[in-house]
PDB file of N, CA and C in Angstrom:
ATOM      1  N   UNK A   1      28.832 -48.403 -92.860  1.00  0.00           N
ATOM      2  CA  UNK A   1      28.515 -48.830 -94.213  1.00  0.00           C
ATOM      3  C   UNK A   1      28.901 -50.292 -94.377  1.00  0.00           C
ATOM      4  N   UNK A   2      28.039 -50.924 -95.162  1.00  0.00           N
ATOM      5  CA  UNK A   2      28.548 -52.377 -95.056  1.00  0.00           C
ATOM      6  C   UNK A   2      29.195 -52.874 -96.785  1.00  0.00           C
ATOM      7  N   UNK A   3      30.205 -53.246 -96.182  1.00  0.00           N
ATOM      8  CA  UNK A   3      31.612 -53.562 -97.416  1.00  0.00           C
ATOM      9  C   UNK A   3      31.291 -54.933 -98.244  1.00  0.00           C
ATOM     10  N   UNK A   4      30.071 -55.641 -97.569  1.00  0.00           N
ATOM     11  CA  UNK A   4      30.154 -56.781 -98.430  1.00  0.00           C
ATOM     12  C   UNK A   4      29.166 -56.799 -99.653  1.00  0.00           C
ATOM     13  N   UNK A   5      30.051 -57.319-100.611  1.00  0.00           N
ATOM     14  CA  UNK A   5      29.191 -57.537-101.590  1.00  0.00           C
ATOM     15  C   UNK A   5      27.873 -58.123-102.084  1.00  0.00           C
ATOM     16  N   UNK A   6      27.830 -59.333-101.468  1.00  0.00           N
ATOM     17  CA  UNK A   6      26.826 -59.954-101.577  1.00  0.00           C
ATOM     18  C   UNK A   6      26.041 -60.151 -99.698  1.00  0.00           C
ATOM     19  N   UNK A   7      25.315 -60.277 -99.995  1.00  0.00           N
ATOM     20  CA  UNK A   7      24.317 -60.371 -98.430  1.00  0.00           C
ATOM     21  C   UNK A   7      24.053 -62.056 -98.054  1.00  0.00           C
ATOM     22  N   UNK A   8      24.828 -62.734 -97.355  1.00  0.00           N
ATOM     23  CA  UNK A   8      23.799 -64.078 -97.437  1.00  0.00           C
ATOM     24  C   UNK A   8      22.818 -64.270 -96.929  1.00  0.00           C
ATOM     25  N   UNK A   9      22.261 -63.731 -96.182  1.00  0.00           N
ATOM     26  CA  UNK A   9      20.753 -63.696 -95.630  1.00  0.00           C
ATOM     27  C   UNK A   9      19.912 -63.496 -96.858  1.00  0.00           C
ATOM     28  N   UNK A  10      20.040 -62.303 -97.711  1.00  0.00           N
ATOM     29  CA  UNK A  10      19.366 -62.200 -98.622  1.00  0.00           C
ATOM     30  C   UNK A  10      19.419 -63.159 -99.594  1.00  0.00           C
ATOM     31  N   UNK A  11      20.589 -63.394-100.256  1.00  0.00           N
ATOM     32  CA  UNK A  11      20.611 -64.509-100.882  1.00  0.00           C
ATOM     33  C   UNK A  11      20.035 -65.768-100.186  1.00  0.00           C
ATOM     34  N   UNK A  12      20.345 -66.260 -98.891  1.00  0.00           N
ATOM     35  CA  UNK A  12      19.425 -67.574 -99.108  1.00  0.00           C
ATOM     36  C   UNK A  12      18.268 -67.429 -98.767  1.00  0.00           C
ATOM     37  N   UNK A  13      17.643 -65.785 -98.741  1.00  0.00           N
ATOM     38  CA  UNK A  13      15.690 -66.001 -98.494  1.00  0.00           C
ATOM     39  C   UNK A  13      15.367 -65.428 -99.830  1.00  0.00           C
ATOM     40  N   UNK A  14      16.204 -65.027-100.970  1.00  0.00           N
ATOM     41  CA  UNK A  14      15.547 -65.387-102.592  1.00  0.00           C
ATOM     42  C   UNK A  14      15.426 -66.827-102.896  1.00  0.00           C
ATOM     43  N   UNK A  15      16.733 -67.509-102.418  1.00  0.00           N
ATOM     44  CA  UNK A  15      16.954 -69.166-102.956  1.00  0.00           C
ATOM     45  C   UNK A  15      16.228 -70.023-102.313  1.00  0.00           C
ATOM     46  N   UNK A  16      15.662 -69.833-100.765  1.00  0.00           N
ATOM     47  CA  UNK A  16      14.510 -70.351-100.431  1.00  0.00           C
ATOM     48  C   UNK A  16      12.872 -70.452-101.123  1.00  0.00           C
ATOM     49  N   UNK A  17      12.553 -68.698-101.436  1.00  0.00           N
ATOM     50  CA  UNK A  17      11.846 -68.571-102.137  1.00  0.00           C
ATOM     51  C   UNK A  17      11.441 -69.370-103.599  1.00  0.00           C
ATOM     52  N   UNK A  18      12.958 -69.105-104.303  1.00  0.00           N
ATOM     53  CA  UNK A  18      12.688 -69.663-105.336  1.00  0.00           C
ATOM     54  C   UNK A  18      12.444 -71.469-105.543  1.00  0.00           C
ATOM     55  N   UNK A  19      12.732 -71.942-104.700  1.00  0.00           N
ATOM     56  CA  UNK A  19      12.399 -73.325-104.135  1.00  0.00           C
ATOM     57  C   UNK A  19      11.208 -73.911-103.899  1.00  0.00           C
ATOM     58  N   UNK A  20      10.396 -72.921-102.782  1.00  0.00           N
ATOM     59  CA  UNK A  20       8.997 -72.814-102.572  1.00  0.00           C
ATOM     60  C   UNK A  20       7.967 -73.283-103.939  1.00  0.00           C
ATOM     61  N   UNK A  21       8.353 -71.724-105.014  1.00  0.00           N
ATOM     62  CA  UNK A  21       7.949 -71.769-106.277  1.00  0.00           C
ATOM     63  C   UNK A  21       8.154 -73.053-107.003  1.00  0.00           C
ATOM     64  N   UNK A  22       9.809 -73.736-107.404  1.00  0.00           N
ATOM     65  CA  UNK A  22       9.758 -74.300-107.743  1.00  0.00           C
ATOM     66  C   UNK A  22       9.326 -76.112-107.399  1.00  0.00           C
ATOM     67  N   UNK A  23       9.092 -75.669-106.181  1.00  0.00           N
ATOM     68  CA  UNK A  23       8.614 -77.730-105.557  1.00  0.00           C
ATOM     69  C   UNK A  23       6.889 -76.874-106.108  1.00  0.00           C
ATOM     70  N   UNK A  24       6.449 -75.907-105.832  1.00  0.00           N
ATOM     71  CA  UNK A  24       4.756 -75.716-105.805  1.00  0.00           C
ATOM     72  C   UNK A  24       4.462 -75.913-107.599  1.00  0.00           C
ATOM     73  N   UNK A  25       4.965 -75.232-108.205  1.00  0.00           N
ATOM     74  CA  UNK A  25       5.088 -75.691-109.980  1.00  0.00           C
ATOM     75  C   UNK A  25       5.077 -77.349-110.075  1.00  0.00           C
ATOM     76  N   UNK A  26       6.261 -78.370-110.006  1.00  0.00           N
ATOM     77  CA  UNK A  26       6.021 -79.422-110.061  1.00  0.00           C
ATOM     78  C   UNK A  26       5.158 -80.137-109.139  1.00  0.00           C
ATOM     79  N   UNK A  27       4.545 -80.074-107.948  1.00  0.00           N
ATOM     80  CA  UNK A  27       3.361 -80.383-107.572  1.00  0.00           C
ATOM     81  C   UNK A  27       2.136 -80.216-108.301  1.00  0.00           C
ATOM     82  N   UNK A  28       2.070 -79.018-109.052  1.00  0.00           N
ATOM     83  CA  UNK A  28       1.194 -78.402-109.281  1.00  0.00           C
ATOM     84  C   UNK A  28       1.237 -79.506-111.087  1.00  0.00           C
ATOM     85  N   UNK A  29       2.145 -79.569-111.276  1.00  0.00           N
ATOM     86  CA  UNK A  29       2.257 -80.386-112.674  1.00  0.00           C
ATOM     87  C   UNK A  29       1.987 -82.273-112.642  1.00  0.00           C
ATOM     88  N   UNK A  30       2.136 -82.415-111.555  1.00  0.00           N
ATOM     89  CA  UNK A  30       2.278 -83.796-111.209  1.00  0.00           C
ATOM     90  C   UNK A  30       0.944 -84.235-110.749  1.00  0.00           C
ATOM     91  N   UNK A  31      -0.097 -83.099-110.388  1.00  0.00           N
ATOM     92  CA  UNK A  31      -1.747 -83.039-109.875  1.00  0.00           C
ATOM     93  C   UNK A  31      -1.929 -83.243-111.487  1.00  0.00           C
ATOM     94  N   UNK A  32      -2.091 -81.995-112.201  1.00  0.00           N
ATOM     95  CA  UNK A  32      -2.123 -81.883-113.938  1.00  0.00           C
ATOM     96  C   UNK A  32      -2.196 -83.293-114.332  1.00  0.00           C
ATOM     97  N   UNK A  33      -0.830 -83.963-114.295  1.00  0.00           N
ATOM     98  CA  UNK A  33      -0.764 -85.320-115.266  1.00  0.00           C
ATOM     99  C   UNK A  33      -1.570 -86.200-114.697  1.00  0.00           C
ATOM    100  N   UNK A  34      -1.915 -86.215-113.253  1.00  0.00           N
ATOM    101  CA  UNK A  34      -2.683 -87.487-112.624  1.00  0.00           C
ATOM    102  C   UNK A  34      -4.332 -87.420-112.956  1.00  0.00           C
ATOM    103  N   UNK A  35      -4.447 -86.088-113.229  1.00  0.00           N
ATOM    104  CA  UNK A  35      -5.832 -85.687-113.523  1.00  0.00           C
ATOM    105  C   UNK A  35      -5.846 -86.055-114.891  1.00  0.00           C
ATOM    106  N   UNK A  36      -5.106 -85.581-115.817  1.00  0.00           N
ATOM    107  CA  UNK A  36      -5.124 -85.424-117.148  1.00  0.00           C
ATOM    108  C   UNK A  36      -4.982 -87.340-117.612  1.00  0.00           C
ATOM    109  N   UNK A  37      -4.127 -88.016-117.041  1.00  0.00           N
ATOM    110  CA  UNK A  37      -4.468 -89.565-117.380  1.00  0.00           C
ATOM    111  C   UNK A  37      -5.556 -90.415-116.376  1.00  0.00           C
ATOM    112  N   UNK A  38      -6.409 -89.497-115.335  1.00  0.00           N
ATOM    113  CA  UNK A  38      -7.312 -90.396-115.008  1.00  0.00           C
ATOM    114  C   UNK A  38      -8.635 -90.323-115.781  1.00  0.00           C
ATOM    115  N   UNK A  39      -8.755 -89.014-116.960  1.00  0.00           N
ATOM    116  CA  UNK A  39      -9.927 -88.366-117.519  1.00  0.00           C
ATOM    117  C   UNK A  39      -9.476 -89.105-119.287  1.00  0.00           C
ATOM    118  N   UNK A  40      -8.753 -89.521-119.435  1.00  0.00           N
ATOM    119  CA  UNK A  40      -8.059 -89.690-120.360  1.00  0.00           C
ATOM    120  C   UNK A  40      -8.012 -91.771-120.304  1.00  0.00           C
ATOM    121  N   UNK A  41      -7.383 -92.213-119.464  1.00  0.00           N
ATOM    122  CA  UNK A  41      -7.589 -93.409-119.492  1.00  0.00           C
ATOM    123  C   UNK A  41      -8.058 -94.303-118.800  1.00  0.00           C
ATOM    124  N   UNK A  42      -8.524 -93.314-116.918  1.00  0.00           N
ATOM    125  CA  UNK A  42      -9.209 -94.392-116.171  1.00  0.00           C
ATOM    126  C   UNK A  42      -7.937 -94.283-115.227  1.00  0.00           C
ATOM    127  N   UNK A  43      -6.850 -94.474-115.424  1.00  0.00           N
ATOM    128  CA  UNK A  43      -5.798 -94.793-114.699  1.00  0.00           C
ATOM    129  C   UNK A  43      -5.033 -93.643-114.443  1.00  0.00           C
ATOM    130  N   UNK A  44      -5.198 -93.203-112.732  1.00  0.00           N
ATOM    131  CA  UNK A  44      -4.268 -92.270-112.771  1.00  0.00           C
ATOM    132  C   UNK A  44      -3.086 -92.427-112.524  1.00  0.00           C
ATOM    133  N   UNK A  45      -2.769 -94.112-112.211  1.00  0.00           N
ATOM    134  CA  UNK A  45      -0.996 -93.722-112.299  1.00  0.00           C
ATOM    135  C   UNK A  45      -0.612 -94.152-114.060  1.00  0.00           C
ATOM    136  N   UNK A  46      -1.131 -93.821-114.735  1.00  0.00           N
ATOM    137  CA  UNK A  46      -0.662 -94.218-115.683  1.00  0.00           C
ATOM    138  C   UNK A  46       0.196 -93.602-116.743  1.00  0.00           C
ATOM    139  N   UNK A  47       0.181 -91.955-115.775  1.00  0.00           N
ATOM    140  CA  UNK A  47       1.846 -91.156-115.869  1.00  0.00           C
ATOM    141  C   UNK A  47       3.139 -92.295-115.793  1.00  0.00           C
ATOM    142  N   UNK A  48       2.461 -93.161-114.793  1.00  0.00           N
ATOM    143  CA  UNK A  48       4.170 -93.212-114.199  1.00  0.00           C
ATOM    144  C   UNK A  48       4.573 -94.761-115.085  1.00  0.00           C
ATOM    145  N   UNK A  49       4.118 -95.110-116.088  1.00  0.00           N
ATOM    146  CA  UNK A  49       4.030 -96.596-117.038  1.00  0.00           C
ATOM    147  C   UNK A  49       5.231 -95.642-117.901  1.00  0.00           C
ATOM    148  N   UNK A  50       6.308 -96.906-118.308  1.00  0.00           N
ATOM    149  CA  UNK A  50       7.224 -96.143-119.397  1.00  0.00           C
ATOM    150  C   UNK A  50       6.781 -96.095-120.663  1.00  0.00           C
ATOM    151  N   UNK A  51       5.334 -96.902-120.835  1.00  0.00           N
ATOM    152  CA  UNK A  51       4.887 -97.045-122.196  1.00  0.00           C
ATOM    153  C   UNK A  51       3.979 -95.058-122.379  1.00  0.00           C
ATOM    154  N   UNK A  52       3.336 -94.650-121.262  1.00  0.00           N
ATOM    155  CA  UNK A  52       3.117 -93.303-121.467  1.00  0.00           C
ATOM    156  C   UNK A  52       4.087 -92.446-122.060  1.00  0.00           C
ATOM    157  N   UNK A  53       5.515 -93.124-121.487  1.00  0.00           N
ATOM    158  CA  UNK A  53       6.613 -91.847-122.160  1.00  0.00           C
ATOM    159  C   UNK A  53       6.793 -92.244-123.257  1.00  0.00           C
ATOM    160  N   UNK A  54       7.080 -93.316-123.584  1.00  0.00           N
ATOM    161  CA  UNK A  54       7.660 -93.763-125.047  1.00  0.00           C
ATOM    162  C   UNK A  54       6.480 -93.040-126.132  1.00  0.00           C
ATOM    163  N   UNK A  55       5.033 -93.210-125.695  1.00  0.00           N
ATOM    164  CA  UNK A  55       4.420 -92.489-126.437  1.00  0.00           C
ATOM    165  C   UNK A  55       4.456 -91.224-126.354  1.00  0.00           C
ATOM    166  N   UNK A  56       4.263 -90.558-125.743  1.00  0.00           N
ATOM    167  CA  UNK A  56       4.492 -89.364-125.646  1.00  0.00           C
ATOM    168  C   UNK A  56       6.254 -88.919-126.293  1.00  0.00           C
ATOM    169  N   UNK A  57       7.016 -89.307-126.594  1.00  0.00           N
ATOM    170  CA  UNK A  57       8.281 -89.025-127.046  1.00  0.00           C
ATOM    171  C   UNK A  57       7.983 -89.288-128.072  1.00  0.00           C
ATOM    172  N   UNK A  58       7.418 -90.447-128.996  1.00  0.00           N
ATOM    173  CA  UNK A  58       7.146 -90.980-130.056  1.00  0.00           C
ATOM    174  C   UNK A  58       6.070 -89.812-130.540  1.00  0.00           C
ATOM    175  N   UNK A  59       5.098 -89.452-130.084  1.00  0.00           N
ATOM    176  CA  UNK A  59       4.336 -88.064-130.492  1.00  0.00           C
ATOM    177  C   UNK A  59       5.054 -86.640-130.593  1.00  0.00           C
ATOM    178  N   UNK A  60       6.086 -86.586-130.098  1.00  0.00           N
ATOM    179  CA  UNK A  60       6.993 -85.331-129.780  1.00  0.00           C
ATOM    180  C   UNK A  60       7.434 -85.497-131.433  1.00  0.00           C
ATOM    181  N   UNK A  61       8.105 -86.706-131.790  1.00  0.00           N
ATOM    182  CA  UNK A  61       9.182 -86.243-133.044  1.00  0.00           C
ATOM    183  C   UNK A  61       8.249 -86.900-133.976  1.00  0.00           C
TER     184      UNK A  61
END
């Protein structure tokens, strides 16, 4: 019978997993914004301008 509580094998092939998921989500969000400001202004890096955030924060509140 095995006495240990926790498994680390198991634990680090959920925490791998959940890694996978989470780099494929922000990839998957970072395609989104490049698409969404090249249909939008022509410019797809125009995510990465601090004047996009300021507006976008300035639209938030």
């Amino acid at each position: 019978m095995n006495n240990r509580i926790f498994d680390p094998e198991a634990i680090l092939l959920r925490l791998r997993k959940f890694g996978k998921i989470l780099l494929c989500l922000i990839v998957t969000m970072l395609i989104g914004a490049l698409i969404g400001c090249t249909v939008a202004s022509g410019n797809p890096f125009a995510i990465f301008f601090p004047s996009t955030w300021i507006h976008f924060f300035e639209f938030l509140n």
